[in-house]
C-alpha atoms as a PDB file:
ATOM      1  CA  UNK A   1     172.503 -83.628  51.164  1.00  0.00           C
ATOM      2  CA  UNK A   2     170.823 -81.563  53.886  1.00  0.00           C
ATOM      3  CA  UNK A   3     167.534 -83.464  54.217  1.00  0.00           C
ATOM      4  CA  UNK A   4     166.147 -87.060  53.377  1.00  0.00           C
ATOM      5  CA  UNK A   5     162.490 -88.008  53.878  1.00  0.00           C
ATOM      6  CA  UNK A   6     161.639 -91.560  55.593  1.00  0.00           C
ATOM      7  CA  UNK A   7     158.491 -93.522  54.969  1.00  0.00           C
ATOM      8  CA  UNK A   8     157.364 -96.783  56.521  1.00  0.00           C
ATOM      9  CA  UNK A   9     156.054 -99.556  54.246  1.00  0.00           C
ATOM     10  CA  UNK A  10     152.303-100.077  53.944  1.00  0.00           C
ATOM     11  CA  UNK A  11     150.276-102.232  55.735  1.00  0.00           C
ATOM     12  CA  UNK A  12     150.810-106.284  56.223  1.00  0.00           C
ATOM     13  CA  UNK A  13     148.887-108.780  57.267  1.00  0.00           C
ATOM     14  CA  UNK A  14     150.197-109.097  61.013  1.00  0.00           C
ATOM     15  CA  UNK A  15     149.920-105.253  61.036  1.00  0.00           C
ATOM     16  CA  UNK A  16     146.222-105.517  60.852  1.00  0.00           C
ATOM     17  CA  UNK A  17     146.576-108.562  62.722  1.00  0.00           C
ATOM     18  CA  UNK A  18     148.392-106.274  65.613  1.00  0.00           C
ATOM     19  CA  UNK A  19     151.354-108.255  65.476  1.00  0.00           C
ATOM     20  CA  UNK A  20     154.882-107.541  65.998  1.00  0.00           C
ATOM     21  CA  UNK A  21     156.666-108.050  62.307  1.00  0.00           C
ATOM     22  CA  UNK A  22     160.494-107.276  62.957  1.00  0.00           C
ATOM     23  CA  UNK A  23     162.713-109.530  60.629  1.00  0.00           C
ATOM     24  CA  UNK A  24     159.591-111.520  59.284  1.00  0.00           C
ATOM     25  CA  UNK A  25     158.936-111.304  56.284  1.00  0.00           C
ATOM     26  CA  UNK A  26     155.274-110.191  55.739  1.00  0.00           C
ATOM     27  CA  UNK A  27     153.368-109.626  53.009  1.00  0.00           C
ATOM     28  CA  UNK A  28     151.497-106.375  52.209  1.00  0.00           C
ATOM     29  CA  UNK A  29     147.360-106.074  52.331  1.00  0.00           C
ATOM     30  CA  UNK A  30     145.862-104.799  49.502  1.00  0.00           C
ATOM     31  CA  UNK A  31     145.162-101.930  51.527  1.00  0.00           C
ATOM     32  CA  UNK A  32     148.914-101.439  52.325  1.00  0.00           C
ATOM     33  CA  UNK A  33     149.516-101.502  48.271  1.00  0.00           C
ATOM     34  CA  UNK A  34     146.383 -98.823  47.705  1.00  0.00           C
ATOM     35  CA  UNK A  35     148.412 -96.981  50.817  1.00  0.00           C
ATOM     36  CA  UNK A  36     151.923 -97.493  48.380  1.00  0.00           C
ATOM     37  CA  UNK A  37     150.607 -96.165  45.371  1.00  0.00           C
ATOM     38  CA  UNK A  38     148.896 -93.013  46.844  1.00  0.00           C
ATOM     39  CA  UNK A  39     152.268 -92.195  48.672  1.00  0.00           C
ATOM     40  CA  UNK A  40     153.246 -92.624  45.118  1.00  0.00           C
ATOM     41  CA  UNK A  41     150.647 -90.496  43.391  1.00  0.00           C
ATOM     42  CA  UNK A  42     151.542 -87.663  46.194  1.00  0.00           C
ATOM     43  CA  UNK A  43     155.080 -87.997  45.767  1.00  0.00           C
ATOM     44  CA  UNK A  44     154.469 -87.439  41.841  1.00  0.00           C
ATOM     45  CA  UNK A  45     152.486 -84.478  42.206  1.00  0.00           C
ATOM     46  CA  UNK A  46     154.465 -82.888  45.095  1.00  0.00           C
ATOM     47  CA  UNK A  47     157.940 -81.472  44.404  1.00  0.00           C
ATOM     48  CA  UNK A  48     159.916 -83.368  47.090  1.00  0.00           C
ATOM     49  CA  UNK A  49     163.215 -83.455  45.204  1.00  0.00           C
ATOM     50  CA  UNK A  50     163.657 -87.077  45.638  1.00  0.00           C
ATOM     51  CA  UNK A  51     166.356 -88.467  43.675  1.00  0.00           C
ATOM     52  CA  UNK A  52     166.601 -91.961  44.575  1.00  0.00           C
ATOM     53  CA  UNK A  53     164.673 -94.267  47.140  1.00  0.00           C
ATOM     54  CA  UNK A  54     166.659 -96.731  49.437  1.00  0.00           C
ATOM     55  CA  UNK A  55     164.644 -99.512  50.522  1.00  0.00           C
ATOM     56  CA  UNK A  56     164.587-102.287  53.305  1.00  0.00           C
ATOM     57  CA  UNK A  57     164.590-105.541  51.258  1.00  0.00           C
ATOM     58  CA  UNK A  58     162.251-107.342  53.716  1.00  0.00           C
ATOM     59  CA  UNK A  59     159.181-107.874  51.231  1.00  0.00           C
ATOM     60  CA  UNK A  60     156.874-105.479  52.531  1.00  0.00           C
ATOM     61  CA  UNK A  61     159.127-102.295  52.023  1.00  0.00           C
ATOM     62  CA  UNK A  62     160.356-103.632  48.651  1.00  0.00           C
ATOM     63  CA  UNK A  63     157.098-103.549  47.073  1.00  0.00           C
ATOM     64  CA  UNK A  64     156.265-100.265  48.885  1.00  0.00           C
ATOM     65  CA  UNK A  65     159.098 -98.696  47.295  1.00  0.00           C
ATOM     66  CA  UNK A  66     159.056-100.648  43.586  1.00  0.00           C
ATOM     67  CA  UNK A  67     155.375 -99.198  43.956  1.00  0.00           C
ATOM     68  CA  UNK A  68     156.401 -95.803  44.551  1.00  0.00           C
ATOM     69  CA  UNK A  69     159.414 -96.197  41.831  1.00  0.00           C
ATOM     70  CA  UNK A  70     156.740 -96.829  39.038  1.00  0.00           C
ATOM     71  CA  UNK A  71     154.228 -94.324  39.813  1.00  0.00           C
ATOM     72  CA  UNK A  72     156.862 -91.466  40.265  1.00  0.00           C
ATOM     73  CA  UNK A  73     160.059 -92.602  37.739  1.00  0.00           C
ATOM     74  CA  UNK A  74     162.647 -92.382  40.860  1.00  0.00           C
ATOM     75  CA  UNK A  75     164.824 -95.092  40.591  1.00  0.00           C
ATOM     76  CA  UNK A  76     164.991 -97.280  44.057  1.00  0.00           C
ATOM     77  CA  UNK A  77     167.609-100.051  45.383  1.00  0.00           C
ATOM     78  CA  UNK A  78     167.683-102.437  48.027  1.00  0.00           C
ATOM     79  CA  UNK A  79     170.030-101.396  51.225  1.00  0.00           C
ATOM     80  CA  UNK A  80     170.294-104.131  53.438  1.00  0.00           C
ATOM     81  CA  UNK A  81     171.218-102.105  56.520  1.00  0.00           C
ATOM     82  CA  UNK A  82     166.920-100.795  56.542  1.00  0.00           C
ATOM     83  CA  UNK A  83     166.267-104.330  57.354  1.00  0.00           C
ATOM     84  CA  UNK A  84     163.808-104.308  60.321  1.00  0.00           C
ATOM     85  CA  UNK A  85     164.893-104.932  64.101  1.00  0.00           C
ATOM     86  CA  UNK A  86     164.665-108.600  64.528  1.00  0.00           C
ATOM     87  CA  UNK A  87     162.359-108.785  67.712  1.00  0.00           C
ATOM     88  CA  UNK A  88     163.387-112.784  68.312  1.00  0.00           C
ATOM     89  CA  UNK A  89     160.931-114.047  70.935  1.00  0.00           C
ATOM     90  CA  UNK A  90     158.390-111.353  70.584  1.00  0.00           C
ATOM     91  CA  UNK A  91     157.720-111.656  66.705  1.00  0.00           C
ATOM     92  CA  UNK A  92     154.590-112.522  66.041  1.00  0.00           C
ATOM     93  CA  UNK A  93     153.330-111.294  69.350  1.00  0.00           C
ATOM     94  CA  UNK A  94     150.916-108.955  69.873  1.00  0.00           C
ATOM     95  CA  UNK A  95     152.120-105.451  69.359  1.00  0.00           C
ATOM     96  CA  UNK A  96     150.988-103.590  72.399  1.00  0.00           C
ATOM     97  CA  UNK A  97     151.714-106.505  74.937  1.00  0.00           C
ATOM     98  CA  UNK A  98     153.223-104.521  78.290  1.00  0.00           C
ATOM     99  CA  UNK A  99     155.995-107.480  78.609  1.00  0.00           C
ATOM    100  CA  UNK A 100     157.170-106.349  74.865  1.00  0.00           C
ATOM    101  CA  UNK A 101     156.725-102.520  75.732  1.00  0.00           C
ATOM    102  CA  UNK A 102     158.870-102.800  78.567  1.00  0.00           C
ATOM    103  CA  UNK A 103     161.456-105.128  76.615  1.00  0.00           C
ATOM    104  CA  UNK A 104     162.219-102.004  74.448  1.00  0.00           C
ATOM    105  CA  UNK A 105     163.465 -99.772  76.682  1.00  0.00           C
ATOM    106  CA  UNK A 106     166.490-102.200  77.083  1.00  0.00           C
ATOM    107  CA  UNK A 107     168.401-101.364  74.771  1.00  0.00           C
ATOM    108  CA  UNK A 108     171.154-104.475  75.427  1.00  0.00           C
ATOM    109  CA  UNK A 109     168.866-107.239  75.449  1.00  0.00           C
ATOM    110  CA  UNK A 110     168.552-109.379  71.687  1.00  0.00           C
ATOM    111  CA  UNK A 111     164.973-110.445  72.348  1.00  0.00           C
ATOM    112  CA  UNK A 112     166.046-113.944  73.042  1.00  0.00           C
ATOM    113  CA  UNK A 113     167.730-114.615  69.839  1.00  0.00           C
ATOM    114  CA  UNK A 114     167.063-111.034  68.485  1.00  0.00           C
ATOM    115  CA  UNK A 115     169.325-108.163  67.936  1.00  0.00           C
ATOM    116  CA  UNK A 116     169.979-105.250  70.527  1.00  0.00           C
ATOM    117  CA  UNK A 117     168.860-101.681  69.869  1.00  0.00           C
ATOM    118  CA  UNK A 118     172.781-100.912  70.158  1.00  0.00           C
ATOM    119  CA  UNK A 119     173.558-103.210  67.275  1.00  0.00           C
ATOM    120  CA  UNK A 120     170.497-101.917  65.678  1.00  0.00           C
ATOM    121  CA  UNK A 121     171.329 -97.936  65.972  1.00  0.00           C
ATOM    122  CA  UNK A 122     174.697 -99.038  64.865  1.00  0.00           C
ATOM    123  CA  UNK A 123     174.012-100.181  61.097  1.00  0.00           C
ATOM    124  CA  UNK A 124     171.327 -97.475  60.925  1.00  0.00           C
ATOM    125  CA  UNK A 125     173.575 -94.354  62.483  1.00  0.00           C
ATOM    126  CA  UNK A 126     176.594 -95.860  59.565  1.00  0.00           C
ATOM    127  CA  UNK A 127     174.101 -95.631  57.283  1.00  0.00           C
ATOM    128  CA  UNK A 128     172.968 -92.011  57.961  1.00  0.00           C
ATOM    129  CA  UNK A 129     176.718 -90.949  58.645  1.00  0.00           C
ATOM    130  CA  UNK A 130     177.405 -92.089  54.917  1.00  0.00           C
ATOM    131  CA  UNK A 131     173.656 -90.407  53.493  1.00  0.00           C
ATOM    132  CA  UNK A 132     174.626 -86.784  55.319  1.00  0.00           C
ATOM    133  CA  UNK A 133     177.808 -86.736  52.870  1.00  0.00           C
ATOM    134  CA  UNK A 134     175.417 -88.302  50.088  1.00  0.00           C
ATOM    135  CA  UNK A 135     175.135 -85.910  46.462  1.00  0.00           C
ATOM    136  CA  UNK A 136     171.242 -86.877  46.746  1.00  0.00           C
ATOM    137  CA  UNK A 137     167.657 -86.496  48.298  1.00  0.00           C
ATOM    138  CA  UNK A 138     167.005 -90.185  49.296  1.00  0.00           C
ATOM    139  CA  UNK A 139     163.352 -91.809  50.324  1.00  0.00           C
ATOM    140  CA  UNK A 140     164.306 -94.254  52.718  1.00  0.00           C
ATOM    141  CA  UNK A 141     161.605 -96.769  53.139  1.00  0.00           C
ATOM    142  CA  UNK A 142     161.909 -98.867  55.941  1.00  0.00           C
ATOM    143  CA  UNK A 143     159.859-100.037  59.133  1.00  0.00           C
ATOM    144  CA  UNK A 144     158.742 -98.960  62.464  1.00  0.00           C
ATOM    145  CA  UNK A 145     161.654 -99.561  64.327  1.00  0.00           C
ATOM    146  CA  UNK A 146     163.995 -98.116  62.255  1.00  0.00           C
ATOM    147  CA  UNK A 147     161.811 -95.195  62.113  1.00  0.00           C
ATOM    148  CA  UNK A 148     162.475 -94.839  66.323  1.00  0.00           C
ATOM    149  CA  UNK A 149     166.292 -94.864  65.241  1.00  0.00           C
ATOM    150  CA  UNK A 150     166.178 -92.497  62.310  1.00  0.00           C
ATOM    151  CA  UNK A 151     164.438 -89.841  64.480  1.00  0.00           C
ATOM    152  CA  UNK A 152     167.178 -90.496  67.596  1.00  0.00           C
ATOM    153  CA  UNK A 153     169.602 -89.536  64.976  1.00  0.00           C
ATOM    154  CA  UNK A 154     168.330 -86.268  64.184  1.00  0.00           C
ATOM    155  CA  UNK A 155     166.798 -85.727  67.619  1.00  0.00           C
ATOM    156  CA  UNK A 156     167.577 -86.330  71.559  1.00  0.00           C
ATOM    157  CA  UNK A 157     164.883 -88.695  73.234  1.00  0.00           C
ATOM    158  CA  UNK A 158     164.606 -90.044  75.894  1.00  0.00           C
ATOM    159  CA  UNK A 159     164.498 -94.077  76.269  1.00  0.00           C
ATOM    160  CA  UNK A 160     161.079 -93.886  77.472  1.00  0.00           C
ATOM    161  CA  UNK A 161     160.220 -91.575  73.733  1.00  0.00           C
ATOM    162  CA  UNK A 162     162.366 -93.508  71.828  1.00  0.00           C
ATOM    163  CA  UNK A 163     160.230 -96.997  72.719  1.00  0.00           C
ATOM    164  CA  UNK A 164     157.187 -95.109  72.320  1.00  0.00           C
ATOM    165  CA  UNK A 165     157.597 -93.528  69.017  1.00  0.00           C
ATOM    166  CA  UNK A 166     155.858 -94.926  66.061  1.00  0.00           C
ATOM    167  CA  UNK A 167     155.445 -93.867  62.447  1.00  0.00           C
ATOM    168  CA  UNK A 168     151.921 -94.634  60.196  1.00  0.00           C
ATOM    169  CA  UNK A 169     152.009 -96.894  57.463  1.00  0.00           C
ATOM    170  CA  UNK A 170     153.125 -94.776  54.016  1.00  0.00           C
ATOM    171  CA  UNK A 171     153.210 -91.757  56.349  1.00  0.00           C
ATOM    172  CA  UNK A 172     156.078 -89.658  54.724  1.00  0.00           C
ATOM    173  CA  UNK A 173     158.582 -87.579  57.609  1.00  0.00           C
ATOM    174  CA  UNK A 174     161.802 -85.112  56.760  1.00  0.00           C
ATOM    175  CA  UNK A 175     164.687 -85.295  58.403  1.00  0.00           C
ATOM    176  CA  UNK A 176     167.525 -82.184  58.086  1.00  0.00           C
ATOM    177  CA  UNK A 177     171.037 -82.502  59.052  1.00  0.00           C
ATOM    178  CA  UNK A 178     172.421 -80.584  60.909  1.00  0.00           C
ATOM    179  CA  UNK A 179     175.419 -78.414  59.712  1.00  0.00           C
END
């Protein structure tokens, strides 16, 4: 394939709480299934070319994508390596605490009982290694963090960018390989 697109799931209760999700598992809002389905209805009416969607199996990127499955016909399956960053001490924290801002841009530390960006970036780069050899468009849908690693795989950032970076809920990005 030469491209895949990359969504986030909608939105969850912590996320309109402004907390920090990572490996939780967190329910959507109704909002964040009204958010699913018009991703859904756009990705219906739009010629994307999407062949099959790939989907975190943490709860609120499962439904995202079974929601955007239905409403378009594109068969979707779980891949375990989407699974959100688990953020250990900080989950459930508030999202833009300074102490958890800062704790990003280490890219060793495992949160106190986390996992690493390294170890992170590792499943995530496999993963995209395998999809660039892939025979089909893929819809990953996935999280926030793994959003910051998708985009370092395509793109140079710098620590500072990549701990910054931060994708809407059901906002839809493309990616291209690179030949």
């Amino acid at each position: 394939m030469d491209h895949l697109y990359f969504t986030r799931h909608g939105e969850t209760t912590w996320n309109a709480a402004n907390k920090i999700c990572g490996a939780t598992d967190v329910e959507l809002t109704e909002h964040g299934r009204i958010q699913a389905a018009e991703l859904g209805k756009m990705l219906s009416t739009e010629e994307y070319g999407i062949e099959e969607i790939l989907y975190s199996p943490l709860i609120r990127a499962a439904d995202t994508a079974l929601i955007i499955s239905e409403m378009t016909g594109i068969p979707a399956r779980p891949e375990p390596r989407l699974t959100e960053q688990c953020f250990g001490i900080w989950e459930g924290t508030p999202r833009d605490g300074e102490d958890f801002a800062a704790a990003k841009e280490n890219f060793l530390d495992s949160f106190g009982g986390g996992e690493s960006m390294m170890r992170t970036g590792q499943r995530i780069y496999n993963l995209l290694d395998e999809l660039r050899d892939y025979d089909k468009t893929v819809l990953l849908v996935a999280h926030n963090g793994i959003a910051r690693f998708v985009r370092s795989y395509f793109e140079d950032l710098t620590n500072e960018q990549f701990a910054r970076f931060g994708i809407r809920n059901c906002q839809i990005l493309r990616f291209d390989f690179k030949e």
